[in-house]
N, C-alpha and C. Protein backbone atom coordinates (compact mmCIF):
# COMPACT_ATOMS: atom_id res chain seq x y z
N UNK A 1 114.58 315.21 -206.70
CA UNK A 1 114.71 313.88 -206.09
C UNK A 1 114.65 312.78 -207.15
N UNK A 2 113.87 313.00 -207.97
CA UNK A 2 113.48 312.08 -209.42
C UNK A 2 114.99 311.94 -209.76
N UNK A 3 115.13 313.26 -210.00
CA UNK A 3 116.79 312.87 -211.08
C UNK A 3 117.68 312.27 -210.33
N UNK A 4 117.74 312.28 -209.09
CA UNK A 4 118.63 311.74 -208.60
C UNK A 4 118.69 310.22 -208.16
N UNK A 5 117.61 309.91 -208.45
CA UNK A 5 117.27 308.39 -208.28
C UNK A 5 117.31 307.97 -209.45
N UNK A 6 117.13 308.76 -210.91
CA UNK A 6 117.49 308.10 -212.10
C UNK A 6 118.41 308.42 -212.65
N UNK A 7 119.50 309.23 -212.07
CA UNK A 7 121.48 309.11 -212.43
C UNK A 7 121.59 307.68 -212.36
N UNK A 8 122.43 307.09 -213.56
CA UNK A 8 122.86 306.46 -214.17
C UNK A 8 123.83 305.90 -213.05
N UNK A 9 124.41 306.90 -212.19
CA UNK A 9 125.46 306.03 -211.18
C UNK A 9 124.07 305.53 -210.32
N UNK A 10 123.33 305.89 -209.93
CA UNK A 10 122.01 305.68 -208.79
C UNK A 10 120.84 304.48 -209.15
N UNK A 11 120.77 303.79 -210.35
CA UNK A 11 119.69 303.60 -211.40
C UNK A 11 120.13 302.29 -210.60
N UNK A 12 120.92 301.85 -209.83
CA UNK A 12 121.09 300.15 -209.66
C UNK A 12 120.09 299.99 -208.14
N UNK A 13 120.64 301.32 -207.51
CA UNK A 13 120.18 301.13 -205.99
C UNK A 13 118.38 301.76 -206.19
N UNK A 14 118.09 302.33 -207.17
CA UNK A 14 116.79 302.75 -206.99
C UNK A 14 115.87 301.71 -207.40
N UNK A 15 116.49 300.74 -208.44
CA UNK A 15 116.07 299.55 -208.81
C UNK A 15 115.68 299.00 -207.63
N UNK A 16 116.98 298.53 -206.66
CA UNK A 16 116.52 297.80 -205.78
C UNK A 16 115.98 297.75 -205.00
N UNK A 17 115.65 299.12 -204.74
CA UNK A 17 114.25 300.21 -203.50
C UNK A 17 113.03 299.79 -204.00
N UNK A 18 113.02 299.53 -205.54
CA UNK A 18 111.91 299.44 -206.28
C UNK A 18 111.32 297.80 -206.11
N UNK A 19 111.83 297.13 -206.39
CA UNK A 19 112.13 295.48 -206.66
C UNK A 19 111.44 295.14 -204.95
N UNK A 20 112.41 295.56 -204.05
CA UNK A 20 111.35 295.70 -201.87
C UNK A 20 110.11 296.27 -202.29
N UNK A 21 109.88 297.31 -203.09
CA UNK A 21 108.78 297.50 -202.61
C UNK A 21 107.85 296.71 -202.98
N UNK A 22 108.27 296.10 -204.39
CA UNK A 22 107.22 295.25 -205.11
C UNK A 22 106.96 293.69 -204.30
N UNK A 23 108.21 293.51 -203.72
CA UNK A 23 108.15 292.11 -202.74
C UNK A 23 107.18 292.08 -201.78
N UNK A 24 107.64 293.43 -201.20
CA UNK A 24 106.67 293.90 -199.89
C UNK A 24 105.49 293.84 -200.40
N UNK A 25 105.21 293.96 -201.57
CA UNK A 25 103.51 294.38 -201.81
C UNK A 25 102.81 292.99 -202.01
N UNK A 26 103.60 292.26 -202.84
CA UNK A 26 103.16 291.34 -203.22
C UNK A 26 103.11 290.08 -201.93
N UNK A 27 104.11 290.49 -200.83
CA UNK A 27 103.75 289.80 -199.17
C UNK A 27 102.68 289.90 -199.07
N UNK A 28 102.56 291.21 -199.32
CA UNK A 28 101.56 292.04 -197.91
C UNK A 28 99.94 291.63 -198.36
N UNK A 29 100.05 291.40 -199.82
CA UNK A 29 99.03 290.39 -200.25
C UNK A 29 98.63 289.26 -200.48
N UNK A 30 99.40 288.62 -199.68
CA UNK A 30 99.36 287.47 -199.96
C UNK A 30 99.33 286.33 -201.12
N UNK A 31 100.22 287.04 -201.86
CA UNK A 31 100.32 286.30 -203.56
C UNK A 31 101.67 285.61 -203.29
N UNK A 32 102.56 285.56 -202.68
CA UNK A 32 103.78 284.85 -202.16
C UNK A 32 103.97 284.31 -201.29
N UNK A 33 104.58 282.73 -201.03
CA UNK A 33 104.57 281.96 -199.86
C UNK A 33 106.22 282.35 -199.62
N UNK A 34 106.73 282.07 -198.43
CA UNK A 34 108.10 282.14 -197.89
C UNK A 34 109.24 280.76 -198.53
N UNK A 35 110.40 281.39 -199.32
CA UNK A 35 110.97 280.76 -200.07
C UNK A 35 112.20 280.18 -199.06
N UNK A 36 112.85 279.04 -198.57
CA UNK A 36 113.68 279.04 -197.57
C UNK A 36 114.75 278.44 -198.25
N UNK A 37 116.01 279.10 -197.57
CA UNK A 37 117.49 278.74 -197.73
C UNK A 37 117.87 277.92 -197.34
N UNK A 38 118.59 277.27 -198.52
CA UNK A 38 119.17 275.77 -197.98
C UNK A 38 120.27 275.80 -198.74
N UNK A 39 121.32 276.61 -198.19
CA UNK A 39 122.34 276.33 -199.22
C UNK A 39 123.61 275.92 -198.27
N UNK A 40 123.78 275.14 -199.27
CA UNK A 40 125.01 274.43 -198.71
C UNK A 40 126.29 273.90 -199.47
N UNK A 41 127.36 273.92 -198.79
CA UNK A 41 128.48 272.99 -200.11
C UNK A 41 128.58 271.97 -200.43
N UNK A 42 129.41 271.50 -201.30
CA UNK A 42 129.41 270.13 -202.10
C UNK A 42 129.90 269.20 -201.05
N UNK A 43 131.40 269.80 -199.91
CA UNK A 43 132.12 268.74 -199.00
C UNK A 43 131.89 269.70 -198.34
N UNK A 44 132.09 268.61 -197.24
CA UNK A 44 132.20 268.78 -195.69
C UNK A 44 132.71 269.90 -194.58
N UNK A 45 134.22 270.04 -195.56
CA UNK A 45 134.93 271.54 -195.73
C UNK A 45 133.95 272.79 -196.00
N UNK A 46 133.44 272.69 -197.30
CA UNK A 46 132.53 273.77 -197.50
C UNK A 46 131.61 274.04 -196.67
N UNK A 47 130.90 272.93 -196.06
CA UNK A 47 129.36 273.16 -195.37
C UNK A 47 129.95 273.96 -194.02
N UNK A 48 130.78 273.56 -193.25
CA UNK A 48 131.19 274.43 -192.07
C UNK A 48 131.18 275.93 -192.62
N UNK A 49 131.92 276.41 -193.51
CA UNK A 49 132.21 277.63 -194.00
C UNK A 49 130.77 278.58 -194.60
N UNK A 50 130.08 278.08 -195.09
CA UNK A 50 129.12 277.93 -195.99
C UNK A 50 127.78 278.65 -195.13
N UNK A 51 128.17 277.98 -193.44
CA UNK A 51 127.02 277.99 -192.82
C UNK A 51 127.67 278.96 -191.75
N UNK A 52 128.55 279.16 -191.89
CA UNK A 52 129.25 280.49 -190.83
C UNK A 52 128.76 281.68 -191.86
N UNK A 53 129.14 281.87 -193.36
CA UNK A 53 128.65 282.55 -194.20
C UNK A 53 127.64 283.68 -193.84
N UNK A 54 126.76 282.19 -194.18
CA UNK A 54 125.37 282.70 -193.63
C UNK A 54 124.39 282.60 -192.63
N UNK A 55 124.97 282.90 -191.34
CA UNK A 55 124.32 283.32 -190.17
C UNK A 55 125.17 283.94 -190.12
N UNK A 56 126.52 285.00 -190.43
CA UNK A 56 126.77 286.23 -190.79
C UNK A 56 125.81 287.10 -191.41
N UNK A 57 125.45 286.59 -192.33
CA UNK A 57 124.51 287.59 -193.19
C UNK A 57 123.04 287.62 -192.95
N UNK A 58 122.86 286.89 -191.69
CA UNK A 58 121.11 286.42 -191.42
C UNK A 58 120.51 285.72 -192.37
N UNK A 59 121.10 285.03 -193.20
CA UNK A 59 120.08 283.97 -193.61
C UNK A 59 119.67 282.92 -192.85
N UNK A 60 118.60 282.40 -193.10
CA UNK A 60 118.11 281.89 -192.29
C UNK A 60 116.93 281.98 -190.98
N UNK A 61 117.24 282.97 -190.04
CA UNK A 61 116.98 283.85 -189.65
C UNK A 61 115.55 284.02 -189.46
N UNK A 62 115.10 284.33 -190.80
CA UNK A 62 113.77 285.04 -190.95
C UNK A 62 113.64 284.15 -192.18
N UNK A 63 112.02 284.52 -193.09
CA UNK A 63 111.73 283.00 -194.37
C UNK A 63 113.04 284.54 -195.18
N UNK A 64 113.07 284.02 -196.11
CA UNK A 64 113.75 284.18 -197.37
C UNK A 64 113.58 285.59 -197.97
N UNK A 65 112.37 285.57 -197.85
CA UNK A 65 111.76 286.99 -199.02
C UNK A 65 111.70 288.45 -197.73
N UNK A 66 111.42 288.04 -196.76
CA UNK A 66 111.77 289.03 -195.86
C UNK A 66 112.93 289.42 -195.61
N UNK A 67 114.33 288.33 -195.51
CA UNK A 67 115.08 288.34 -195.48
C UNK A 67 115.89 289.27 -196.75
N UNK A 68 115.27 288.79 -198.11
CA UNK A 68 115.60 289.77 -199.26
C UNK A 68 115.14 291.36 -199.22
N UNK A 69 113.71 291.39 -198.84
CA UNK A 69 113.63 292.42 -198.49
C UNK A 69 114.66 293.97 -198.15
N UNK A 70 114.71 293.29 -196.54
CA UNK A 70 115.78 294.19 -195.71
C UNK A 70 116.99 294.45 -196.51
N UNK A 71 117.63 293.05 -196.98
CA UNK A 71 118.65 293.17 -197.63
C UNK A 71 118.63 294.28 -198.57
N UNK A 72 117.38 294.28 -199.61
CA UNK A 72 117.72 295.36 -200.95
C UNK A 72 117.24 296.77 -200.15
N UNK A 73 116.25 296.79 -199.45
CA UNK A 73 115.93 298.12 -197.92
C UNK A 73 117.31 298.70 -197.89
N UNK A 74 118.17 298.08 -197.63
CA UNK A 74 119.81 298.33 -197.14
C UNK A 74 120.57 298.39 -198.18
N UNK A 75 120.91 297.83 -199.00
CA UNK A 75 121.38 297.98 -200.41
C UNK A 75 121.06 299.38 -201.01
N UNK A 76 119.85 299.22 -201.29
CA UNK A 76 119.85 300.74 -202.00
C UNK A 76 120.02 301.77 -201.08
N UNK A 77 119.30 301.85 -199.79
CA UNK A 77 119.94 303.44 -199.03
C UNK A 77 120.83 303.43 -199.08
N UNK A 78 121.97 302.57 -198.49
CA UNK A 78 123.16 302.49 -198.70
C UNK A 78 124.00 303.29 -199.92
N UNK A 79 123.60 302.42 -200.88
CA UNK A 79 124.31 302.60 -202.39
C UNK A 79 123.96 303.87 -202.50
N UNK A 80 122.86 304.60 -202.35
CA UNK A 80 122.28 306.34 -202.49
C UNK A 80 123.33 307.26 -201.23
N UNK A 81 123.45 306.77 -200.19
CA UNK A 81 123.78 307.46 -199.32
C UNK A 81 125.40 307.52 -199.55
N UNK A 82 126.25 306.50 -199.77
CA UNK A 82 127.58 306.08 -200.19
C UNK A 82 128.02 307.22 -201.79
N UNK A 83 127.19 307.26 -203.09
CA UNK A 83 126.93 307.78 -203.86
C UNK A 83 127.09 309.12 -203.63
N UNK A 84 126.16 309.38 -202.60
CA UNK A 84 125.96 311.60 -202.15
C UNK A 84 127.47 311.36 -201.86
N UNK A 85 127.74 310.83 -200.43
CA UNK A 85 129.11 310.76 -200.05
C UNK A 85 130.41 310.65 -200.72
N UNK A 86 130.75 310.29 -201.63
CA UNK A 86 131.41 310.54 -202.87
C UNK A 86 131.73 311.67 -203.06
N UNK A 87 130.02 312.15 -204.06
CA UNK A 87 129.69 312.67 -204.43
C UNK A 87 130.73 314.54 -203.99
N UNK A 88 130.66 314.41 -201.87
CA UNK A 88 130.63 315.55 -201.54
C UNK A 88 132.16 315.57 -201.20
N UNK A 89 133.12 314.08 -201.44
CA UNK A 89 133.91 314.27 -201.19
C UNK A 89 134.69 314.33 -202.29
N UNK A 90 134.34 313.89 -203.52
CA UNK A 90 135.62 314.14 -204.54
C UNK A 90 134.96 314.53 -205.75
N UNK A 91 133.89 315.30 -205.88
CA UNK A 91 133.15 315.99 -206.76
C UNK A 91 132.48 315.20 -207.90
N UNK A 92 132.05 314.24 -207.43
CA UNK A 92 131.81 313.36 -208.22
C UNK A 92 131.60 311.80 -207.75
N UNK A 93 130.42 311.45 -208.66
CA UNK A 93 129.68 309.72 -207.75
C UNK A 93 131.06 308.38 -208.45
N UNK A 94 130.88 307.96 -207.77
CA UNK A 94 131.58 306.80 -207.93
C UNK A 94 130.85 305.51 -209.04
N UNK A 95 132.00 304.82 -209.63
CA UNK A 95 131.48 303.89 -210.52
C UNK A 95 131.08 302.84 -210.32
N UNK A 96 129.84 302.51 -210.97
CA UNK A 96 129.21 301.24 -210.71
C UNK A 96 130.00 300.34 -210.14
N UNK A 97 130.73 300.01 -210.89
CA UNK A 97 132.05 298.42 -211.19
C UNK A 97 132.75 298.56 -209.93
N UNK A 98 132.54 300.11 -209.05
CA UNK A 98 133.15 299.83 -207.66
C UNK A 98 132.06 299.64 -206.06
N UNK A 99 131.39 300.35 -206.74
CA UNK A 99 130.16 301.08 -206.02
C UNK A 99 129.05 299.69 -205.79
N UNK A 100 128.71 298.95 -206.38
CA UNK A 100 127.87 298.42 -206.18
C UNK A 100 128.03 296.79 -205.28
N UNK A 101 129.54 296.34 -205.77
CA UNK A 101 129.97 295.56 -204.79
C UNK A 101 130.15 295.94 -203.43
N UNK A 102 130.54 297.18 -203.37
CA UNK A 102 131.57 297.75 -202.00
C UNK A 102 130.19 298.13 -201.22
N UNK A 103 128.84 298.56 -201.96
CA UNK A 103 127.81 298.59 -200.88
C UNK A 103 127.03 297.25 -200.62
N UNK A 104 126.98 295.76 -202.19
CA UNK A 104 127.10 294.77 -201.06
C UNK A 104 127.31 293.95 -200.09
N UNK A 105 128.69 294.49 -200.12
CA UNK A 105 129.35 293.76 -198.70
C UNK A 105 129.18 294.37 -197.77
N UNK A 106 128.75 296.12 -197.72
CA UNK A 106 128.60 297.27 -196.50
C UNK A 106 127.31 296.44 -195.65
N UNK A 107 126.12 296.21 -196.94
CA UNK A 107 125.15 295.97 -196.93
C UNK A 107 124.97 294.67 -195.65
N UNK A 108 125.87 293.32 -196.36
CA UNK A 108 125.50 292.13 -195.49
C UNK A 108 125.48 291.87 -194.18
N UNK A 109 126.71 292.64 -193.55
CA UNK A 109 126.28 292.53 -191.85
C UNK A 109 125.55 293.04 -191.34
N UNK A 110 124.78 294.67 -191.66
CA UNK A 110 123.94 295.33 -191.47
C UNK A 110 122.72 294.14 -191.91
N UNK A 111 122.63 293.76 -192.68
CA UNK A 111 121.22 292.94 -192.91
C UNK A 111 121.30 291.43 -191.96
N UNK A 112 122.11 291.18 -191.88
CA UNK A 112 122.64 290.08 -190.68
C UNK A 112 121.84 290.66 -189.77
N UNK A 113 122.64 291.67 -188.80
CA UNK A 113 122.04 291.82 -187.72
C UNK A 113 120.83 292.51 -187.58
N UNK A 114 120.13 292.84 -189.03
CA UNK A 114 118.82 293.59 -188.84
C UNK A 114 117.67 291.99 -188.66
N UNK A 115 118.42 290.98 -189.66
CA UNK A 115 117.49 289.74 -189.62
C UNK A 115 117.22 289.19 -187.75
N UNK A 116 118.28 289.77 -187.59
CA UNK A 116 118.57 288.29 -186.14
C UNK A 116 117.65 289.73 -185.20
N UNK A 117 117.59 291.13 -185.48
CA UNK A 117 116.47 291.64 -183.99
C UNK A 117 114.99 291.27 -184.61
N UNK A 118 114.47 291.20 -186.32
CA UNK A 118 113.42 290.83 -187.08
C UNK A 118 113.23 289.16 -185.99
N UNK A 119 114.10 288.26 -185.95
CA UNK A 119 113.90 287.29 -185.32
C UNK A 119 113.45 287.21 -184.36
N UNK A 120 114.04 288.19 -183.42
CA UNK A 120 113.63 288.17 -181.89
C UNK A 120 112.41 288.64 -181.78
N UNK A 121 112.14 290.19 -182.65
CA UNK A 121 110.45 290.41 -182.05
C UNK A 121 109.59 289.58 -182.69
N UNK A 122 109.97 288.85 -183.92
CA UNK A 122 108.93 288.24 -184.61
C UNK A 122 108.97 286.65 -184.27
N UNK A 123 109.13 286.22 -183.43
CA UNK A 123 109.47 284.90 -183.28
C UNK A 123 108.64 283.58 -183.95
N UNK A 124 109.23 282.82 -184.92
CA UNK A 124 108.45 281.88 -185.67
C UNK A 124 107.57 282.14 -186.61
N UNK A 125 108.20 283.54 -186.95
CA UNK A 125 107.55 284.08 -188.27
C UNK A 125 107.76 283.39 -189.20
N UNK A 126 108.42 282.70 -189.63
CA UNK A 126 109.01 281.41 -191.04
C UNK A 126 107.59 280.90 -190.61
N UNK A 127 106.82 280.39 -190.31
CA UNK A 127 106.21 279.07 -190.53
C UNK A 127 105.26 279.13 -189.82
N UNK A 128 104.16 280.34 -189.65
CA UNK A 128 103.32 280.40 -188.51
C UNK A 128 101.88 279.99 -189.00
N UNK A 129 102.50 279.79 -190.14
CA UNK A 129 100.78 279.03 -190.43
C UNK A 129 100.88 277.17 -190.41
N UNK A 130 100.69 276.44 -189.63
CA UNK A 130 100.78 274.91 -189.59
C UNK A 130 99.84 274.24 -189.98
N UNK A 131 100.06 273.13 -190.38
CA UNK A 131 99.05 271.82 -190.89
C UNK A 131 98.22 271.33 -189.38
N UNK A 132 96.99 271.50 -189.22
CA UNK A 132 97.04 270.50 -187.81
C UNK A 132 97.06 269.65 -186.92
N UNK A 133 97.62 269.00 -188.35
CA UNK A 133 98.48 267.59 -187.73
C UNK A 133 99.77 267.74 -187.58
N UNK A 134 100.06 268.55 -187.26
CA UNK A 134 101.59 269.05 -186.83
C UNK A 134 101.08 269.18 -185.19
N UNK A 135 100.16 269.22 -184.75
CA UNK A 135 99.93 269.41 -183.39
C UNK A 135 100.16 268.29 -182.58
N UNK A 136 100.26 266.90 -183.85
CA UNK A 136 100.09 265.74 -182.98
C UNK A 136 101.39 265.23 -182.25
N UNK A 137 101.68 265.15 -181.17
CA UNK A 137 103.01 264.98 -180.60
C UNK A 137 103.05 265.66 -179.36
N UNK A 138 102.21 266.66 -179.72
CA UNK A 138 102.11 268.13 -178.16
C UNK A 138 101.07 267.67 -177.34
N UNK A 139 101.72 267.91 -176.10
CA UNK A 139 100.93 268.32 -175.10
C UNK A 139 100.00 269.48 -174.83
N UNK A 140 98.43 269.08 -174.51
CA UNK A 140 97.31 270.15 -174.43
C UNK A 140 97.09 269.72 -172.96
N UNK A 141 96.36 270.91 -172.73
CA UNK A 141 95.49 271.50 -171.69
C UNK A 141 94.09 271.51 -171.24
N UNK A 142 93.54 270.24 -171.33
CA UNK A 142 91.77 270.70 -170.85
C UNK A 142 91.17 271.97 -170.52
N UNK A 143 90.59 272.66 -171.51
CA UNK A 143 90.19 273.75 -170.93
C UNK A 143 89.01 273.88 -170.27
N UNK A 144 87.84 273.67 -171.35
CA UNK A 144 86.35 273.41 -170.62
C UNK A 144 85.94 272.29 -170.73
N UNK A 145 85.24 271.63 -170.18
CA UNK A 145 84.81 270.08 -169.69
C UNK A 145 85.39 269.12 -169.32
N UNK A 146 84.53 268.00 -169.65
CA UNK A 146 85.27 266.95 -169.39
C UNK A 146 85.21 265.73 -170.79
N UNK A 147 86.06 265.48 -170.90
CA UNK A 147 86.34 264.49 -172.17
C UNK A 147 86.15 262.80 -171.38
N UNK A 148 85.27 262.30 -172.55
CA UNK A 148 85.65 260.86 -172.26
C UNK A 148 85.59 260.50 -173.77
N UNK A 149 85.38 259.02 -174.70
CA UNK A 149 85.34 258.75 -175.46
C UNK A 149 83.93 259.09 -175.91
N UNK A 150 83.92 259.51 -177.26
CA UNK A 150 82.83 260.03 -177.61
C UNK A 150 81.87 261.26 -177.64
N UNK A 151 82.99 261.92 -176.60
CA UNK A 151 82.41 263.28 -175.96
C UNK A 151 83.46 263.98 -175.70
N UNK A 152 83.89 264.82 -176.80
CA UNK A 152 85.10 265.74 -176.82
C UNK A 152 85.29 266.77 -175.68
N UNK A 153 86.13 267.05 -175.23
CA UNK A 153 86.19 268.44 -174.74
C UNK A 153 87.25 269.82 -175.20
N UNK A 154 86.87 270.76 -174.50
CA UNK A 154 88.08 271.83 -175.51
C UNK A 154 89.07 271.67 -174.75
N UNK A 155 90.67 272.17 -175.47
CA UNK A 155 91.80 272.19 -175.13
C UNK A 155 92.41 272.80 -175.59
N UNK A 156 93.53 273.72 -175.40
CA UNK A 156 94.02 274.59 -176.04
C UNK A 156 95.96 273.97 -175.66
N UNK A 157 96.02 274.06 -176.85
CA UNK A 157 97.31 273.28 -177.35
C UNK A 157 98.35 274.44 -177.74
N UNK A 158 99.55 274.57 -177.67
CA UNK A 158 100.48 275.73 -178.34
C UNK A 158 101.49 274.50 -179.22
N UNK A 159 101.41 275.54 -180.68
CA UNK A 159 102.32 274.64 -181.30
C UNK A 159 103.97 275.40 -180.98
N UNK A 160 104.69 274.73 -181.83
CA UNK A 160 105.89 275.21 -182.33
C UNK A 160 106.69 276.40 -181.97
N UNK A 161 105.81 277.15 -182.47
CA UNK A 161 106.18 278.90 -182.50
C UNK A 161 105.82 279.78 -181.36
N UNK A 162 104.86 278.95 -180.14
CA UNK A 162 104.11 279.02 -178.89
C UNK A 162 103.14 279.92 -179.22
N UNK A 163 102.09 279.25 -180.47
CA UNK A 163 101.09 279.97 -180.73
C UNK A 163 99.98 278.82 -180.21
N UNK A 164 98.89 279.71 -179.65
CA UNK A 164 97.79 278.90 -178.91
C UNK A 164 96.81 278.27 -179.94
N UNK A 165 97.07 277.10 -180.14
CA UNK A 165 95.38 276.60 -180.82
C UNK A 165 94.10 276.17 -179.60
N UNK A 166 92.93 276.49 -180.28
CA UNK A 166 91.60 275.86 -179.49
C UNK A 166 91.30 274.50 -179.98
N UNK A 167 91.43 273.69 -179.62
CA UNK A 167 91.12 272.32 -180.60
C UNK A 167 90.16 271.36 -179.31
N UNK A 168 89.31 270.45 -180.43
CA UNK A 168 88.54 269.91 -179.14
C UNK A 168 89.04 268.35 -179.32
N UNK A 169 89.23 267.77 -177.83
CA UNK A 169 90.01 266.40 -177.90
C UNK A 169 88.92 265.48 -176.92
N UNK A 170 89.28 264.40 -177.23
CA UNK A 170 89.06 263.12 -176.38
C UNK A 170 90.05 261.87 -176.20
N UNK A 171 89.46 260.81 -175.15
CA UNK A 171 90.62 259.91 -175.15
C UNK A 171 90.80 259.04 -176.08
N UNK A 172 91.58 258.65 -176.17
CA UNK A 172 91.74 257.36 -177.14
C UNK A 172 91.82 256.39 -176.82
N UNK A 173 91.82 256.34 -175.63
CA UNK A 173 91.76 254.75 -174.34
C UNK A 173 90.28 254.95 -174.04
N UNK A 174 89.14 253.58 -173.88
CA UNK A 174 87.87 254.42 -173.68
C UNK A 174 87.77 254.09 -172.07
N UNK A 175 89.17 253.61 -171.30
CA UNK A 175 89.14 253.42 -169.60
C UNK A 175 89.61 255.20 -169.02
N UNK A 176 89.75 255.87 -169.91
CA UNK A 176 90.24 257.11 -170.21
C UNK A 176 89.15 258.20 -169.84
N UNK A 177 89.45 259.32 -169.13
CA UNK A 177 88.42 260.46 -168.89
C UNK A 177 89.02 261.81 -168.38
N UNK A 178 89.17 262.73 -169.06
CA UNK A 178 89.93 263.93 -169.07
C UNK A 178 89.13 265.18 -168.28
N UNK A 179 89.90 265.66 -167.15
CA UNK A 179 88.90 266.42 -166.60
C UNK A 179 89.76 267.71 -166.61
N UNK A 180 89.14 269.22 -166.58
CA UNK A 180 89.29 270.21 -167.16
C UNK A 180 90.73 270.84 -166.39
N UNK A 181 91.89 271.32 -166.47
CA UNK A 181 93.15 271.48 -166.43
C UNK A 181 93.99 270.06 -166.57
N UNK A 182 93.64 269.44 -166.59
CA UNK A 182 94.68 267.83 -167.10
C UNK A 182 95.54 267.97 -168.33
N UNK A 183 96.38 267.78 -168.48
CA UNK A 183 97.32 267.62 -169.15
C UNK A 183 97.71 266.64 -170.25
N UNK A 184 97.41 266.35 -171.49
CA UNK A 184 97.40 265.59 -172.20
C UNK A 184 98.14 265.62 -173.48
N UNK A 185 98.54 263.99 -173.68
CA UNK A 185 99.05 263.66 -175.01
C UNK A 185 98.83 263.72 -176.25
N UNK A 186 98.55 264.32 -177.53
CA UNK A 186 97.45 264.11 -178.92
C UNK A 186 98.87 263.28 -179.51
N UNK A 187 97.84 261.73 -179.71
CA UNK A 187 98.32 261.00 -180.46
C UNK A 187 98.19 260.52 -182.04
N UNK A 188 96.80 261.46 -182.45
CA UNK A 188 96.58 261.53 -183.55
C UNK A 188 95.39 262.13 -183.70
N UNK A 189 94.72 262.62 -185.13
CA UNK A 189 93.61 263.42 -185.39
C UNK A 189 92.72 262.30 -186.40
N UNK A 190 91.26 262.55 -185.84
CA UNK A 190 90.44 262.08 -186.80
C UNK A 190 89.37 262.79 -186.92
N UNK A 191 89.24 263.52 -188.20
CA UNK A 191 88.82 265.12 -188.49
C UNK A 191 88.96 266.01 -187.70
N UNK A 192 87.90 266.69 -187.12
CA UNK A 192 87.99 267.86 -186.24
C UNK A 192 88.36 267.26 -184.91
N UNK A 193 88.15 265.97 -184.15
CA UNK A 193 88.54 265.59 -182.92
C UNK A 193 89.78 264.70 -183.13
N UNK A 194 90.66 265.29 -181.82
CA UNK A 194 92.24 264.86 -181.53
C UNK A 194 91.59 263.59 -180.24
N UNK A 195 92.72 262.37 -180.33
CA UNK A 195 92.82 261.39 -179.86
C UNK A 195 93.91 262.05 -178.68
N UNK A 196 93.90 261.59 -177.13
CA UNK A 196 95.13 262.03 -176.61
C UNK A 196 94.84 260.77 -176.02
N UNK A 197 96.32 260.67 -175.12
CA UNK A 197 96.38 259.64 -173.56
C UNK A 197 96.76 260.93 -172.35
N UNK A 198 96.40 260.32 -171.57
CA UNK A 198 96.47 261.33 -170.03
C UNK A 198 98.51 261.34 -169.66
N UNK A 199 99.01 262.06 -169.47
CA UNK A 199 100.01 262.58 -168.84
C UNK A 199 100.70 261.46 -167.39
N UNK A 200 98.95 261.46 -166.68
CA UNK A 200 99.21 260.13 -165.62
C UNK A 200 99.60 261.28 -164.61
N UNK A 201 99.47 262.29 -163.93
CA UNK A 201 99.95 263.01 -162.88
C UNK A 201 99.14 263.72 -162.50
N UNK A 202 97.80 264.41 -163.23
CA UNK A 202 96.54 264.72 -162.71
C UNK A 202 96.30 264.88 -161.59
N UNK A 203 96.12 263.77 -160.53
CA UNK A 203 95.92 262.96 -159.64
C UNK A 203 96.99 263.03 -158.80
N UNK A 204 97.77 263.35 -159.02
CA UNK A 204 99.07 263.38 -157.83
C UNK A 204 99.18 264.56 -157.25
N UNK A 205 99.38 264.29 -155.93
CA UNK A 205 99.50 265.14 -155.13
C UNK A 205 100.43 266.27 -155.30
N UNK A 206 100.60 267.68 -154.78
CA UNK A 206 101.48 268.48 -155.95
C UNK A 206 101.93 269.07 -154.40
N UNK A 207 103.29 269.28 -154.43
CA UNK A 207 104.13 270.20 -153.25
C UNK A 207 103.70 271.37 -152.98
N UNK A 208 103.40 272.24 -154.48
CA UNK A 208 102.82 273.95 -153.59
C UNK A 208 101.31 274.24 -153.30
């Protein structure tokens, strides 16, 4: 198995088995933040094309380095598996100078559509760690108590990615008093306690 991962026709794709794994490791420890794609063309012309490109190829998709990942995941089996195949059909592996383009283009739609099901089960994996002042704008939930000024209560807020935060809020109007399922505005943070205004519907009578 050794030798065959270090044939000279094989030495590009075992590289790149090698190179995932080291990405993966270095994820999986948290020594790397998510690098994101922004590529685009010079005109206007280009950017349409540019961006069909790549949501062909799943960029985007998923952050960057995951996205590379899969890609070289697929690249090298590929390039190994393409290689045997050759190999069994004309007695002999095929040359780099053909071999290594022809499995990255095999490669890109396969990594396209491996990014876009990575998307679906992983949803808002790019960016699931937030600032929490990114919360300010959302609507929370009174969970336990009752909030007035000065006297927080808990609320559990979902950002972005519809991940649940616990955060404890009060009003920011002090004619203001939040009672536990109410529905509220965070209009800003000052340290650990969020400022909201009430929704205004609390109180209204509800059809079911």
């Amino acid at each position: 198995m050794l030798d065959l991962l270090l044939a000279p026709e094989n030495v590009i794709f075992s590289a790149a088995l090698l190179l995932m794994l080291l990405i993966g490791a270095v994820q999986a420890i948290g020594l790397a933040g998510d690098i994101d794609a922004d590529v685009h063309g010079d005109t206007d012309g280009d950017i349409g094309f540019a961006d069909t490109l790549l949501a062909w190829a799943g960029i985007g998709r998923v952050p960057f380095l995951m996205w590379l990942v899969i890609f070289l995941a697929l690249f090298g089996a590929l390039g190994l598996g393409l290689q045997q195949l050759m190999t069994a059909l004309t007695g002999g592996a095929g040359t780099n100078l053909l071999m290594v383009p022809l499995t990255a283009v095999a490669a890109l739609p396969v990594t396209g559509g491996a990014a876009r099901l990575v998307a679906r089960v992983l949803p808002g994996l790019e960016t699931t760690a937030i600032e929490r002042d990114d919360l300010v704008g959302r609507f929370a939930e009174i969970s336990i108590g009752t909030a007035s000024v000065g006297n927080p209560a808990r609320a559990c807020v979902t950002d972005l990615h519809g991940q649940p935060h616990q955060i404890m809020v009060e009003p920011d109007s002090a004619d203001q008093i939040f009672q536990t399922g109410e529905s509220v505005l965070l209009v800003k943070r000052e340290g650990d306690i969020f400022k909201a205004f009430t929704r205004g519907d609390f109180y209204l009578p509800r059809l079911d």
